[in-house]
N, C-alpha and C. Protein backbone atom coordinates (compact mmCIF):
# COMPACT_ATOMS: atom_id res chain seq x y z
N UNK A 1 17.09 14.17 6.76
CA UNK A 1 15.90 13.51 7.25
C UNK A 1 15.01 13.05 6.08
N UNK A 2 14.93 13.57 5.10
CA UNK A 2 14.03 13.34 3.80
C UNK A 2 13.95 12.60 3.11
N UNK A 3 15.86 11.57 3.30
CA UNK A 3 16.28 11.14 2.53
C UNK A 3 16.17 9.60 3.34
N UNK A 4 16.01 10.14 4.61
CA UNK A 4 15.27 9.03 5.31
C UNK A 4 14.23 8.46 5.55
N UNK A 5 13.18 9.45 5.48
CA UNK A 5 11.91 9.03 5.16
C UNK A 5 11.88 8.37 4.08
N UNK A 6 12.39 9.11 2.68
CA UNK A 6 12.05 8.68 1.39
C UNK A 6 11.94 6.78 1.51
N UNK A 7 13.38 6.46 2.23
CA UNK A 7 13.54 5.10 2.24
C UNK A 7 12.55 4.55 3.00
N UNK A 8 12.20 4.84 3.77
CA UNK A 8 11.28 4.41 5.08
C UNK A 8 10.09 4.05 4.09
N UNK A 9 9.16 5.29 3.25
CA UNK A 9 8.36 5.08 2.51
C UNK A 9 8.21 4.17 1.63
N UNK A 10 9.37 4.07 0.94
CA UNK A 10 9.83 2.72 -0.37
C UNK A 10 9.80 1.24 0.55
N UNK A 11 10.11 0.97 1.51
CA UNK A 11 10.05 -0.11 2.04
C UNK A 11 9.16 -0.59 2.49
N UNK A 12 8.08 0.75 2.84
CA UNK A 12 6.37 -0.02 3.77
C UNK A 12 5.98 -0.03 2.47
N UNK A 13 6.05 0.98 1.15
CA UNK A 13 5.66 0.59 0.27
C UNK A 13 5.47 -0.42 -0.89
N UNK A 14 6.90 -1.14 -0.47
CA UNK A 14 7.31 -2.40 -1.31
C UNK A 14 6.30 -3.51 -0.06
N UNK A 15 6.64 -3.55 1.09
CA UNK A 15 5.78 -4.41 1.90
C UNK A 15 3.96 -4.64 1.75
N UNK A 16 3.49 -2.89 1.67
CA UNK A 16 2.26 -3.32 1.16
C UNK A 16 1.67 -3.82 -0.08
N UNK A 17 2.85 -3.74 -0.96
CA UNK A 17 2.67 -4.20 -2.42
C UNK A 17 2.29 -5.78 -2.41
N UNK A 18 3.13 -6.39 -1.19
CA UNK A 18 3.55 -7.66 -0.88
C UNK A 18 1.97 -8.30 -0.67
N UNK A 19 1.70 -7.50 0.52
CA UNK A 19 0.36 -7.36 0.81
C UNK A 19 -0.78 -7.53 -0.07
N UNK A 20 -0.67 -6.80 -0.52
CA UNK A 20 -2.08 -6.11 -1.39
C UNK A 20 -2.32 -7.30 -2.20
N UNK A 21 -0.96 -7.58 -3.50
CA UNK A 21 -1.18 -8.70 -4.45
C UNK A 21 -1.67 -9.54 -4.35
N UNK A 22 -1.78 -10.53 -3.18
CA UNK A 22 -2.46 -11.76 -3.82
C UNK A 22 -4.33 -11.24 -2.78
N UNK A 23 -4.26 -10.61 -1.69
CA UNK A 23 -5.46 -10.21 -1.49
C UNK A 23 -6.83 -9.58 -2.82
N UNK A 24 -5.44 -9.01 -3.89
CA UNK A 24 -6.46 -8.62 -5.22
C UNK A 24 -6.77 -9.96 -6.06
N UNK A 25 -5.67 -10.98 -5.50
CA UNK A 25 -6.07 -12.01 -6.52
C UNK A 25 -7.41 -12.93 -6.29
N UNK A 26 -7.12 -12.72 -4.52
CA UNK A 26 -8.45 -13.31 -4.07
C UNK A 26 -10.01 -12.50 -4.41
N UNK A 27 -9.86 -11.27 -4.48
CA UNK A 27 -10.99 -10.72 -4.75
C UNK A 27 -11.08 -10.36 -6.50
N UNK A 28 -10.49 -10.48 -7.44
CA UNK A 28 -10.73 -10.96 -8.76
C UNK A 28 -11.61 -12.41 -8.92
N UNK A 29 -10.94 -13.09 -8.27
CA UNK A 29 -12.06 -14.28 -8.55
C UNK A 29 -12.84 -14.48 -7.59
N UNK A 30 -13.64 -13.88 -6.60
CA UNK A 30 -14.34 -14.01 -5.34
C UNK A 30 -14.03 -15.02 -4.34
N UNK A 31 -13.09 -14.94 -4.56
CA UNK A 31 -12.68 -16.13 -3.26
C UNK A 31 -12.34 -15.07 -2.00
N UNK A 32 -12.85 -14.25 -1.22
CA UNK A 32 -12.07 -13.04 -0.15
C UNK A 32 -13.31 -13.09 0.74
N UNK A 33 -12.75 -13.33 2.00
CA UNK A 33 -14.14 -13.07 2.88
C UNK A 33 -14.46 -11.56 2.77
N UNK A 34 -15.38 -11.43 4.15
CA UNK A 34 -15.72 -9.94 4.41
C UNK A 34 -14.12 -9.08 5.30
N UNK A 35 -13.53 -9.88 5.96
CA UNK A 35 -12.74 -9.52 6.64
C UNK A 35 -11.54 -8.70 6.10
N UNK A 36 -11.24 -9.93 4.66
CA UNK A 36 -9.89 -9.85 3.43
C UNK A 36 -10.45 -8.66 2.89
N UNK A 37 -11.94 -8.87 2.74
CA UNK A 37 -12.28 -7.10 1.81
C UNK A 37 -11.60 -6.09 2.30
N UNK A 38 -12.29 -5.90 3.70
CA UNK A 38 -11.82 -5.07 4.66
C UNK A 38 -10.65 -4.32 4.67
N UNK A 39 -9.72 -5.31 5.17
CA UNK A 39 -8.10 -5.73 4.83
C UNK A 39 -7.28 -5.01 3.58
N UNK A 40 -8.25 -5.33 2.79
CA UNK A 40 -7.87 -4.81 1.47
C UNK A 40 -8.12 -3.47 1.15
N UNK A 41 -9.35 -3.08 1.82
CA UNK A 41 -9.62 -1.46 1.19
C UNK A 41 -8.19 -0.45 2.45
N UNK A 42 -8.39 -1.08 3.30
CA UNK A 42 -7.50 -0.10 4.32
C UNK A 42 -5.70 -0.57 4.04
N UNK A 43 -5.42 -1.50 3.45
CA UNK A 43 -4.42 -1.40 2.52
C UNK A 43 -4.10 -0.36 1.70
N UNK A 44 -5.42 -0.68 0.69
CA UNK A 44 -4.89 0.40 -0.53
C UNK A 44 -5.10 1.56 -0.14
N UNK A 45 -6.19 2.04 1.04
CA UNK A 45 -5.88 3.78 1.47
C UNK A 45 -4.63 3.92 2.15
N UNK A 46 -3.83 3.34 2.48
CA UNK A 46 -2.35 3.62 3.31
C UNK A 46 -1.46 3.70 2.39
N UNK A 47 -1.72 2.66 1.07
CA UNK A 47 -1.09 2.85 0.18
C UNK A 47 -0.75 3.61 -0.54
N UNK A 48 -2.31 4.38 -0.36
CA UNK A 48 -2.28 5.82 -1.47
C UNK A 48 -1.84 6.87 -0.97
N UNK A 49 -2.32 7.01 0.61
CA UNK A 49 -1.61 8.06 1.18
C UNK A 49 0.49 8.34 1.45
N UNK A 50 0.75 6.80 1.39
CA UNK A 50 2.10 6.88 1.40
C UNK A 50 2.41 7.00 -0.02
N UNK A 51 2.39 7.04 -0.65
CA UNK A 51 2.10 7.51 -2.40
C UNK A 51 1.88 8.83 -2.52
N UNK A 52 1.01 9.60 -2.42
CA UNK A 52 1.09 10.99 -2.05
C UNK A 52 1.97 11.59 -0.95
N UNK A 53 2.38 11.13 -0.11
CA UNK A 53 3.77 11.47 0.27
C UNK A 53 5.41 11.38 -0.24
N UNK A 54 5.35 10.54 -0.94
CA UNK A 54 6.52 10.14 -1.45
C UNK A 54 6.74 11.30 -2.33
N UNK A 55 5.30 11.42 -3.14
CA UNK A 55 5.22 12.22 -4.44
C UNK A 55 5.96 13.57 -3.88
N UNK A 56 5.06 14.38 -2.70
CA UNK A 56 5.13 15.14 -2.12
C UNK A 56 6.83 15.58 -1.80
N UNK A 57 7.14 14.41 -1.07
CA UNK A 57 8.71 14.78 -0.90
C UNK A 57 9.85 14.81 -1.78
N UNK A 58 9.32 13.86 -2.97
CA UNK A 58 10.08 14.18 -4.22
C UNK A 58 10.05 15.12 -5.12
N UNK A 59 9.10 16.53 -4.75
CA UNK A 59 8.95 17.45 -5.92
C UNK A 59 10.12 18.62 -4.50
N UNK A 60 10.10 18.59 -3.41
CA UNK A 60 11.09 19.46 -2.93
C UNK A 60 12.25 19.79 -3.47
C-alpha cells in the first residue's frame, strides 16, 4: 500500500508543481488577482502537507 501511495503523492505532486509555477510567475510581477492569490496560498499548503507526507512515508 505505501508503495502506492508513495506514487499517488509524486503525481498530485508533480501536478501541483504544474500548478503553482506560473501562478508564482504571476504574483512576482503583480499581475494575480485576489482570487489567483487565493489559489495560490491553498496550493502551496496542500503542497506542503503532501510533502510532509511523502517525507513521512519515506523514513519507514
Amino acid at each position: 500500500m505505501s508503495l502506492e501511495r508513495l506514487a499517488e503523492i509524486r503525481t498530485v505532486l508533480f501536478e501541483l508543481d504544474r500548478k503553482i509555477k506560473p501562478l508564482e510567475w504571476d504574483s512576482s510581477r503583480n499581475q494575480i488577482n485576489e482570487f489567483k492569490q487565493k489559489t495560490l496560498e491553498s496550493l502551496r499548503t496542500e503542497q506542503e502537507t503532501l510533502q510532509q507526507e511523502l517525507n513521512s512515508l519515506l523514513q519507514k
